[in-house]
Structure formats: structure tokens, C-alpha cells
N, C-alpha and C. Protein backbone atom coordinates (compact mmCIF):
# COMPACT_ATOMS: atom_id res chain seq x y z
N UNK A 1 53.62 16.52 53.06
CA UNK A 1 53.33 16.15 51.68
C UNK A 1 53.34 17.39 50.79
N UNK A 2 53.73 17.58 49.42
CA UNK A 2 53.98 18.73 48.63
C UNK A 2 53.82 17.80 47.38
N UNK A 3 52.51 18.71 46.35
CA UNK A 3 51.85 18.40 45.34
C UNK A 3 52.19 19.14 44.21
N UNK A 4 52.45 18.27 43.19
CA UNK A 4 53.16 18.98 42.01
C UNK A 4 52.42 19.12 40.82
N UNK A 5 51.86 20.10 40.49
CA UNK A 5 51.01 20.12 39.45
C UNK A 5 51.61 20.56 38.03
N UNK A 6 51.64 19.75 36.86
CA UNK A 6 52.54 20.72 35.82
C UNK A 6 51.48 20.50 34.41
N UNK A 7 51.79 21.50 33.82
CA UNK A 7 51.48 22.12 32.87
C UNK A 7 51.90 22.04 31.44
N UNK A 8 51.53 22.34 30.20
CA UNK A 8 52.45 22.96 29.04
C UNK A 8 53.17 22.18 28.25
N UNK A 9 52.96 20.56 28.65
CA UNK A 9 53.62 20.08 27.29
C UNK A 9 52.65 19.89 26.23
N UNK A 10 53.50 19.55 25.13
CA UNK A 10 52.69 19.45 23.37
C UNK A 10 53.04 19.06 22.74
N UNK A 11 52.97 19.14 21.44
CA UNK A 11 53.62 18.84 19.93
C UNK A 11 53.96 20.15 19.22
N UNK A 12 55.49 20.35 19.15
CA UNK A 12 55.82 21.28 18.63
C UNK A 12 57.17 20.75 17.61
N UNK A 13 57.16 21.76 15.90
CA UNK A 13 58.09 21.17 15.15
C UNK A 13 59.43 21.78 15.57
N UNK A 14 60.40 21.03 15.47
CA UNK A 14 61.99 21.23 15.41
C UNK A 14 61.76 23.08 15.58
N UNK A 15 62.58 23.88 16.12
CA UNK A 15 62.96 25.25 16.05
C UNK A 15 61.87 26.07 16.68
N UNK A 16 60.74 25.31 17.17
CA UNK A 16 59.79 26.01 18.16
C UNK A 16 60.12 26.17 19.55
N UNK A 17 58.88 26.85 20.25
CA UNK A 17 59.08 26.93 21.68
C UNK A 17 57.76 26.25 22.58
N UNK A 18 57.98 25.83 23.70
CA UNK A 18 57.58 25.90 24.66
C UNK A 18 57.22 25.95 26.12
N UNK A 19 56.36 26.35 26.41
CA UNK A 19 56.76 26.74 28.02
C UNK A 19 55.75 25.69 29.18
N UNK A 20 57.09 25.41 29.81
CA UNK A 20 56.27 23.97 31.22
C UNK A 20 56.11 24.86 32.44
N UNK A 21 55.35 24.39 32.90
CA UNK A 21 54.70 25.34 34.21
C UNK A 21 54.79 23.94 35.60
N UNK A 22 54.87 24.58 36.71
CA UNK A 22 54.79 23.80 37.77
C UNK A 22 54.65 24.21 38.83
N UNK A 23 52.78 23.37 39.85
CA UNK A 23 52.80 24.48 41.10
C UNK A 23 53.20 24.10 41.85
N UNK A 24 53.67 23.94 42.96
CA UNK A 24 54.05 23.00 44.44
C UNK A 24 52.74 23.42 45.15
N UNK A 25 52.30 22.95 45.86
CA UNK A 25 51.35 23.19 47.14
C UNK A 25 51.47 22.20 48.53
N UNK A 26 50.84 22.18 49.18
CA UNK A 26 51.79 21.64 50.52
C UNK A 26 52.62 22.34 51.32
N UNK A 27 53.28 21.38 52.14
CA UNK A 27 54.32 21.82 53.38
C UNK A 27 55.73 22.31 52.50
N UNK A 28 55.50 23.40 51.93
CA UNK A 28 56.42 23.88 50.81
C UNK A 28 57.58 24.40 52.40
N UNK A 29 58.74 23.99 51.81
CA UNK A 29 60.32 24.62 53.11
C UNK A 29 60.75 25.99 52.28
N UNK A 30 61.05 26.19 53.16
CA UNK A 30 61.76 27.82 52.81
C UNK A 30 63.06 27.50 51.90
N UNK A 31 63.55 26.46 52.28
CA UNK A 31 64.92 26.31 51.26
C UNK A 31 63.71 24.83 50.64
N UNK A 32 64.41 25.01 49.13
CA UNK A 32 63.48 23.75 48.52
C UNK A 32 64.10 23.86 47.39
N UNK A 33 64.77 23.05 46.14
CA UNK A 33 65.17 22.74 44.88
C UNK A 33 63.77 22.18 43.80
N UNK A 34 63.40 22.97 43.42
CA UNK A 34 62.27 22.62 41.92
C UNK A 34 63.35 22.57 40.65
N UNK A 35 62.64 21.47 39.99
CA UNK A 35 63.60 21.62 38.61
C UNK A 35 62.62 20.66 37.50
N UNK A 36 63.32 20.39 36.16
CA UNK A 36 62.84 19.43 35.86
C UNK A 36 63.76 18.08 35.67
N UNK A 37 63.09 16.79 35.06
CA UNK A 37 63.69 15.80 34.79
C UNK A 37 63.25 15.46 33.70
N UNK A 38 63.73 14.55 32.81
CA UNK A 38 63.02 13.69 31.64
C UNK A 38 63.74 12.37 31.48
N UNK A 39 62.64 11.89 30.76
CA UNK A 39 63.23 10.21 30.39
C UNK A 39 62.16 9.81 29.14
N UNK A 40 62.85 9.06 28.54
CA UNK A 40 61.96 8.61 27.31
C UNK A 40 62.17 6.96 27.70
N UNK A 41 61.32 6.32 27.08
CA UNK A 41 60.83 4.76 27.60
C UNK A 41 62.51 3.77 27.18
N UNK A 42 62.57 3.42 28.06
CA UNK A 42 63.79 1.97 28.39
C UNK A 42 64.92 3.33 28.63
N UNK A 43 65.22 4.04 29.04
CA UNK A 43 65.81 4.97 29.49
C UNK A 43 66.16 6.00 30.90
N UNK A 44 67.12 5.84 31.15
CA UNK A 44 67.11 6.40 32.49
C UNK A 44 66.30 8.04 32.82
N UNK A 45 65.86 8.49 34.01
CA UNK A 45 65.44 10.18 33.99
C UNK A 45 66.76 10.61 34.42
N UNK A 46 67.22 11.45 33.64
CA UNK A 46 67.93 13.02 33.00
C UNK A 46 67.37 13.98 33.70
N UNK A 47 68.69 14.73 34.29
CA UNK A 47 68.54 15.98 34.48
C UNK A 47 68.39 16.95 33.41
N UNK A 48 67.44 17.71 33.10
CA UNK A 48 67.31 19.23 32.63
C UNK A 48 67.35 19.74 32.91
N UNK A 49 66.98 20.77 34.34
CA UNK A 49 67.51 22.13 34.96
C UNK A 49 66.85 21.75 36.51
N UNK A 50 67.65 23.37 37.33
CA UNK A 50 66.92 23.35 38.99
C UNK A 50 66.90 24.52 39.22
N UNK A 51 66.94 25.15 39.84
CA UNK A 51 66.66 26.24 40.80
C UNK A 51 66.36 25.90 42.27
N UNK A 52 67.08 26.30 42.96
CA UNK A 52 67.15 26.48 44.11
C UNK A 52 66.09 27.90 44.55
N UNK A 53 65.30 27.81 46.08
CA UNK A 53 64.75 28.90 46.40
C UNK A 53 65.18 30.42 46.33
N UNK A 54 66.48 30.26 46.35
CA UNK A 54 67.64 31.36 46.15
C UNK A 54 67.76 31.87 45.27
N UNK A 55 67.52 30.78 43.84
CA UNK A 55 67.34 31.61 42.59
C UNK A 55 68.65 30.83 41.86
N UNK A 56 69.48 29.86 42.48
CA UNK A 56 70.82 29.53 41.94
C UNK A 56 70.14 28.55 40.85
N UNK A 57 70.19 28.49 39.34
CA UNK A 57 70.04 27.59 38.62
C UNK A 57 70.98 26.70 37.94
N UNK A 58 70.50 25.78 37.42
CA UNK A 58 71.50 24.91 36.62
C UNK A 58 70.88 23.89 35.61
N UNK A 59 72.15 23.58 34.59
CA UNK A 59 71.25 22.93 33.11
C UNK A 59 72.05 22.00 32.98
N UNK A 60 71.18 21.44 32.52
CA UNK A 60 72.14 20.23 31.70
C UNK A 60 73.07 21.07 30.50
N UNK A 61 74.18 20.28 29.94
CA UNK A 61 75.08 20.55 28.98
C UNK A 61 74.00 20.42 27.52
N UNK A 62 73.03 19.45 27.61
CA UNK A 62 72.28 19.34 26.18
C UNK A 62 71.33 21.12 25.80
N UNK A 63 70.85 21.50 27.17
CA UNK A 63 70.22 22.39 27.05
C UNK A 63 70.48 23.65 27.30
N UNK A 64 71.26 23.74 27.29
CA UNK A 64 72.15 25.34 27.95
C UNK A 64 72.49 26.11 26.68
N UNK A 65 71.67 27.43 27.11
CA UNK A 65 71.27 28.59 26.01
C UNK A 65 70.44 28.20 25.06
N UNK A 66 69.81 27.44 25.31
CA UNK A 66 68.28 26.98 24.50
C UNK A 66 67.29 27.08 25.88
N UNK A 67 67.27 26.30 26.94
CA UNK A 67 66.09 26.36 28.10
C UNK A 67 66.41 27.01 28.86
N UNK A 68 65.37 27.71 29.34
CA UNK A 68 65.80 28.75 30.69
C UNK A 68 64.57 28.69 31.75
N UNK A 69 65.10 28.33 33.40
CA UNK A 69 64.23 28.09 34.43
C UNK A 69 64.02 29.27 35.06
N UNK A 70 63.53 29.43 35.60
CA UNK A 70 62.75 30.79 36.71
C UNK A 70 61.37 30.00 37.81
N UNK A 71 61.35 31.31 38.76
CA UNK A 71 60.70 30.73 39.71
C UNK A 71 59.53 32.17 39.08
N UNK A 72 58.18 31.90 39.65
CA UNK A 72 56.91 32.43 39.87
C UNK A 72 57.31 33.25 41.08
N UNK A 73 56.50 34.66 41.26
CA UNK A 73 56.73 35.73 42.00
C UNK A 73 56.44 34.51 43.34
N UNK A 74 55.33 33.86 43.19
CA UNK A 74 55.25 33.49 44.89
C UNK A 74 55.92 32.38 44.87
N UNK A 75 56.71 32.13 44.19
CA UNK A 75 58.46 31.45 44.56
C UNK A 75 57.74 29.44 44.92
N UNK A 76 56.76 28.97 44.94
CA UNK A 76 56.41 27.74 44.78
C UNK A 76 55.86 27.24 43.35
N UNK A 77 56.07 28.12 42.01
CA UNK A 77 55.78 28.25 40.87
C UNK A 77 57.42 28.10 40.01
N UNK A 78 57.43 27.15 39.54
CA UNK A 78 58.40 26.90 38.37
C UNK A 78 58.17 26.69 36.94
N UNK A 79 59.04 27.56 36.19
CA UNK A 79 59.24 27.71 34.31
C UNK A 79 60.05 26.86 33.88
N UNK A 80 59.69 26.14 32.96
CA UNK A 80 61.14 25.88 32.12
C UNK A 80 60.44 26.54 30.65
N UNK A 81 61.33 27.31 29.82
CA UNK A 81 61.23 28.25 28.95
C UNK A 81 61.94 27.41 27.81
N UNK A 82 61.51 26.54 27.22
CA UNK A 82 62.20 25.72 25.71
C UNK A 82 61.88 26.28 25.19
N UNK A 83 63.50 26.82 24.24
CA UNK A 83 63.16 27.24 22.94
C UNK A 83 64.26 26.36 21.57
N UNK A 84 64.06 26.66 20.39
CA UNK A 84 64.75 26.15 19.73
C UNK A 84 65.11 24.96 20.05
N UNK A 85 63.35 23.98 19.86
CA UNK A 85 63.49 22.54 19.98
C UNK A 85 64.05 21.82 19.26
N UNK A 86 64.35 20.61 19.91
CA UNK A 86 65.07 19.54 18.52
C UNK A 86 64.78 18.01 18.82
N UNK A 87 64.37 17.64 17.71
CA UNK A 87 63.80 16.53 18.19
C UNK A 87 64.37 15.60 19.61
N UNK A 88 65.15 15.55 19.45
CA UNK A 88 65.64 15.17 20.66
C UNK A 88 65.55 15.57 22.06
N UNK A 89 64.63 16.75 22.04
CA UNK A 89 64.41 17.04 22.98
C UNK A 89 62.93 16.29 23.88
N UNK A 90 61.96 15.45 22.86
CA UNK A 90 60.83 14.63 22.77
C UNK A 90 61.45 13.82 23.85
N UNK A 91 60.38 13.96 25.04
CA UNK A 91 60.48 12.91 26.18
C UNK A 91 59.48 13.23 27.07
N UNK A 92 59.37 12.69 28.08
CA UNK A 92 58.54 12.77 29.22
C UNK A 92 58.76 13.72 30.04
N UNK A 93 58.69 15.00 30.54
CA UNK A 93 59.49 15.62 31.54
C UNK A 93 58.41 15.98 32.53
N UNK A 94 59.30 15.57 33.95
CA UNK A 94 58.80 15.36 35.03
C UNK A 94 59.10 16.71 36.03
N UNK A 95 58.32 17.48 36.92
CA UNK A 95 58.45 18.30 37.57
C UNK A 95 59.29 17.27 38.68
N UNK A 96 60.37 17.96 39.76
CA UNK A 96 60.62 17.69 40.74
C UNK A 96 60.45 18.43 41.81
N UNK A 97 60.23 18.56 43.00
CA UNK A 97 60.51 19.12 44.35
C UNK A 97 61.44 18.64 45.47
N UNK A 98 62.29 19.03 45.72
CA UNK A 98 63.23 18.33 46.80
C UNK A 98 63.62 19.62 48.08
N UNK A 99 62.96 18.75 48.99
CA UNK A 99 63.61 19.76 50.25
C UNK A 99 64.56 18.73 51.15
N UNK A 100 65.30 18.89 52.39
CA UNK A 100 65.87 18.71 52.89
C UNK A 100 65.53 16.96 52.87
N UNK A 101 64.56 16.77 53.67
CA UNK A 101 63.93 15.76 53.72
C UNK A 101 63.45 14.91 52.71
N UNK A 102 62.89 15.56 51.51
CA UNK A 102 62.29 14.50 51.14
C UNK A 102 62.41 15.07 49.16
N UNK A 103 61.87 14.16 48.10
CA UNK A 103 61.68 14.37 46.48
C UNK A 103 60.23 14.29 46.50
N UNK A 104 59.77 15.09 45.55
CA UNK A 104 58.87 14.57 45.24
C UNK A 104 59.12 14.83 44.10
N UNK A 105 57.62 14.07 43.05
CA UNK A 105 58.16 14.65 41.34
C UNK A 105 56.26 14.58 40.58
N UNK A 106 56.39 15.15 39.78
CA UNK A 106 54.66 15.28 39.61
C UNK A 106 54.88 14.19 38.53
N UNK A 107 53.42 14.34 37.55
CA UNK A 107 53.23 13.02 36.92
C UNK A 107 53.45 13.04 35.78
N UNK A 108 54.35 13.74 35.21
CA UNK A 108 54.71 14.33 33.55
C UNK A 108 54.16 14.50 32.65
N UNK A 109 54.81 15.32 31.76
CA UNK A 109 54.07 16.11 30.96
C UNK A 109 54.83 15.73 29.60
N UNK A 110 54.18 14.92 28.48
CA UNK A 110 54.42 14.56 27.46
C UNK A 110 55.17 16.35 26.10
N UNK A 111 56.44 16.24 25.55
CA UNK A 111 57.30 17.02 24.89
C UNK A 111 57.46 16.29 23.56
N UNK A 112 56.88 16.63 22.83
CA UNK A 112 57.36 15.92 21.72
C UNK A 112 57.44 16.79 20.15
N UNK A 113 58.80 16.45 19.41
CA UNK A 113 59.39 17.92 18.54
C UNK A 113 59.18 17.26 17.34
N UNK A 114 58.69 17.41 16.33
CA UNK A 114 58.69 17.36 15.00
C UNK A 114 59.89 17.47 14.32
N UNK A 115 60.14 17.12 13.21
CA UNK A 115 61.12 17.25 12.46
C UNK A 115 60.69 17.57 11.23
């Protein structure tokens, strides 16, 4: 079992920043993919970014050179770094964990951008 604790969402207007936090704890694997997801209501969950234990990341096309992911020195700690919000960026976003075996995803963290 691996527990996802996240952090850092808010209310911020259009052209702000903010930063989502996420811990894993548990039977954390040496190889493991953290990232985030989002979905807003009657809507499918969207990829926003990952990182691999390795450090390999990846973004969605909406968010690329606006969000940036990183891992925490003790490497079971994940960032996503929003900046230059837009409303559209307002949704639910969900931590994930995926190792070989198994997903998990924490219980989201409400994003929502002013205009």
C-alpha cells in the first residue's frame, strides 16, 4: 500500500503561481512514476505531468513552459511548480503514484484561477 498526501491548492487570479506538493509513504519501489492528473466535473482526468524515479519528466501540450515537476531530495516527494495561470487551468488535480504493479492517486487538491 503507498499513501499520497498532497498539498497547495487555492484560489489564485489569471497570471499567478502556485505550488502542489505530494508525499508518497508506504511500500514506495525503487522504480515508481509520480505525476499529476486533473479533471473538472462531467469530464474525463487529464494528464498534466510525471516524472519517473530517474528524473525523466513529461507535460501535457496545455502546460509546457508554464508547469514544471521535480522530485524532493528524498525522491518520494513530488512538485508541480504552476506558473502563469489561466483560468483554464481551474480543476481538481490529483496526485498519482504508479509502480510496476499497481496506481495509486491521492484525494485532490482543489486549483482554481481567477480572471
Amino acid at each position: 500500500q503507498v499513501q499520497l498526501v498532497e498539498s497547495g491548492g487555492g484560489l489564485v487570479q489569471a497570471g499567478g503561481s502556485l505550488r502542489l506538493s505530494c508525499a508518497a509513504s508506504g511500500r514506495i519501489s525503487s522504480f515508481n512514476v509520480m505525476g499529476w492528473f486533473r479533471q473538472a466535473p462531467g469530464k474525463q482526468r487529464e494528464l498534466v505531468s510525471t516524472i519517473t524515479s530517474g528524473g525523466i519528466t513529461n507535460y501535457a501540450d496545455s502546460v509546457k513552459g508554464r508547469f514544471t515537476i521535480s522530485r524532493g531530495t528524498a525522491k518520494n516527494t513530488v512538485y508541480l511548480q504552476m506558473s502563469s495561470l489561466k483560468p483554464e487551468d481551474t480543476d481538481v488535480y490529483y496526485c498519482t503514484y504508479r509502480s510496476a504493479a499497481y496506481t495509486y492517486w491521492g484525494q485532490g487538491t482543489q486549483v482554481t484561477v481567477s480572471s
